[in-house]
Protein backbone atom coordinates (compact mmCIF):
# COMPACT_ATOMS: atom_id res chain seq x y z
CA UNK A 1 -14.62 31.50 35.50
CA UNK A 2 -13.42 34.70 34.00
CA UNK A 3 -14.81 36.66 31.12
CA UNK A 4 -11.20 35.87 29.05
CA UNK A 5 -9.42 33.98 28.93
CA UNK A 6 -5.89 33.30 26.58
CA UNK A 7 -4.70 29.50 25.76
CA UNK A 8 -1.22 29.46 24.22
CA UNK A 9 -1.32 27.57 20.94
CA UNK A 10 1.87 25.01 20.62
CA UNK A 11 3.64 27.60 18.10
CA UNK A 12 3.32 29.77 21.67
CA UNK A 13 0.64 31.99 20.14
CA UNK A 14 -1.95 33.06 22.35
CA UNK A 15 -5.46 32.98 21.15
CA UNK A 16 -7.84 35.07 23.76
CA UNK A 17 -11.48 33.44 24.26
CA UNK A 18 -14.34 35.12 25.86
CA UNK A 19 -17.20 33.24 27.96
CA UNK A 20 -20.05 32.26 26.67
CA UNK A 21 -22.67 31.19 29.62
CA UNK A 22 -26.11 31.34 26.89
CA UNK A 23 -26.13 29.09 24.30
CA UNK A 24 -28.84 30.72 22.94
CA UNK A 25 -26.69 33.33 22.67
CA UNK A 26 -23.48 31.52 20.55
CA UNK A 27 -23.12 33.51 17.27
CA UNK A 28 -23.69 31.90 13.63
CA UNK A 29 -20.80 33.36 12.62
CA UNK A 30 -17.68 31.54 11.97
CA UNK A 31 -15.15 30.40 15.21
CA UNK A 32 -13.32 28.60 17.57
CA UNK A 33 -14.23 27.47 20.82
CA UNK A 34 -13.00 25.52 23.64
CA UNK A 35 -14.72 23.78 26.79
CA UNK A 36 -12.45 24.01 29.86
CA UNK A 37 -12.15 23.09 33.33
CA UNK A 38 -9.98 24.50 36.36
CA UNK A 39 -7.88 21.82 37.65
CA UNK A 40 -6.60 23.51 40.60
CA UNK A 41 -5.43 26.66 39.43
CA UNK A 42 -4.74 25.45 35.73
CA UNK A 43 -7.18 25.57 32.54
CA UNK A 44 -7.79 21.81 31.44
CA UNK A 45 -8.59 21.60 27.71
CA UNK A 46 -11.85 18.97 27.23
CA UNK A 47 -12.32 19.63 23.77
CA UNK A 48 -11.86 22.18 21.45
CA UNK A 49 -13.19 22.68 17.99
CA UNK A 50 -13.09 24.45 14.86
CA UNK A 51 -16.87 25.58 13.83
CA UNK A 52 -18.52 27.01 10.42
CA UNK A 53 -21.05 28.43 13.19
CA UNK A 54 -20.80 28.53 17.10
CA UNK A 55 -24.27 27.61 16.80
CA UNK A 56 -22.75 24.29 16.76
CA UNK A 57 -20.64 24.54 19.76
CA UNK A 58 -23.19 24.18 22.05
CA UNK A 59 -23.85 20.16 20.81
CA UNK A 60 -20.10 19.55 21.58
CA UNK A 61 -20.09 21.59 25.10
CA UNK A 62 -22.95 19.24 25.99
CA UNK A 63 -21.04 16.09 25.51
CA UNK A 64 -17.84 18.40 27.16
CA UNK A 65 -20.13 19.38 30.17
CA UNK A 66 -20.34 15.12 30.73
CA UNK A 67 -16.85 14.75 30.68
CA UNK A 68 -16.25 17.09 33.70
CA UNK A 69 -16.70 20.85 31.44
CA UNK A 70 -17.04 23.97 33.27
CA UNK A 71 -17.14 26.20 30.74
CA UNK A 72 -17.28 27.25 27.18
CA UNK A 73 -15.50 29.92 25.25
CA UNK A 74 -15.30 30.88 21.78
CA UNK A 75 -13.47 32.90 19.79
CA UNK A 76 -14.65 34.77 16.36
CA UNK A 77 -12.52 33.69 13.60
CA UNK A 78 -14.04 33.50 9.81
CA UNK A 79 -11.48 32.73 7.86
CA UNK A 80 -11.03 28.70 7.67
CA UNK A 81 -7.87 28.07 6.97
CA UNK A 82 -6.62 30.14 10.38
CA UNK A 83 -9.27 28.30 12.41
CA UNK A 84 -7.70 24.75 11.30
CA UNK A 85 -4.27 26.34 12.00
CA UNK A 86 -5.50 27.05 15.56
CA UNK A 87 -7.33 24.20 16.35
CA UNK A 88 -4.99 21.96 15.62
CA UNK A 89 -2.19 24.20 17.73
CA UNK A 90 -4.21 23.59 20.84
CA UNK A 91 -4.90 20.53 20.07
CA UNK A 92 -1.18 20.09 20.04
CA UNK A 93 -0.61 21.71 23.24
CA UNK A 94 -3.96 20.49 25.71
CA UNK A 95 -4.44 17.36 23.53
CA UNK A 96 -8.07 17.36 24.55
CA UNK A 97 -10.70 14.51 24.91
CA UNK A 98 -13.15 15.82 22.39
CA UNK A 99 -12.02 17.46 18.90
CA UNK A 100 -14.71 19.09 16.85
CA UNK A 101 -13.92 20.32 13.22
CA UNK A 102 -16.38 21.09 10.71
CA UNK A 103 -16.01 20.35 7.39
CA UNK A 104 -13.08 20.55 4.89
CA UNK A 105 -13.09 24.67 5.18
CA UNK A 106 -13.03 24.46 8.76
């Protein structure tokens, strides 16, 4: 999997991910993240979420990593509103298995 990679929201706005391989590693900070797979040649969406802390991702990318997850990326984003905004773009677009959103400010 590559370091980056960009999803194109359904508004056609690309939001640009970056791998995380640690989950000890996930930030606490605020974000977005995704868990993907490559279905020949093409990024398949298995969830996607909206997170208060990417801490929390790594719950969700092991219930993603069951359902056929290769890998998870995230995406810094603190303010809440814009995370919503963008989660539920992709959501839109991939309409993934698993959707994670955290709480009414996420």
């Amino acid at each position: 999997m590559n370091d980056y990679i960009e999803l194109l929201g359904a508004d056609g706005v690309p939001l640009r991910f970056r791998l995380n391989t640690r989950l000890e590693e996930l930030p606490a900070m605020a974000g977005n993240f995704v868990c993907v797979r490559d279905k020949g040649g093409e990024l398949e969406v298995i969830c996607a979420g909206a997170a208060n802390s990417l801490q929390s991702a790594a719950k969700a990318w092991k219930g993603a990593r069951d359902k056929g997850a290769e890998a998870l990326y995230v995406r810094l984003n603190v303010a809440g509103a814009t995370r919503a905004q963008e989660l539920d773009s992709l959501v839109e677009r991939y309409k993934p298995a698993q959707v994670i959103s955290e709480g009414p400010s996420a």
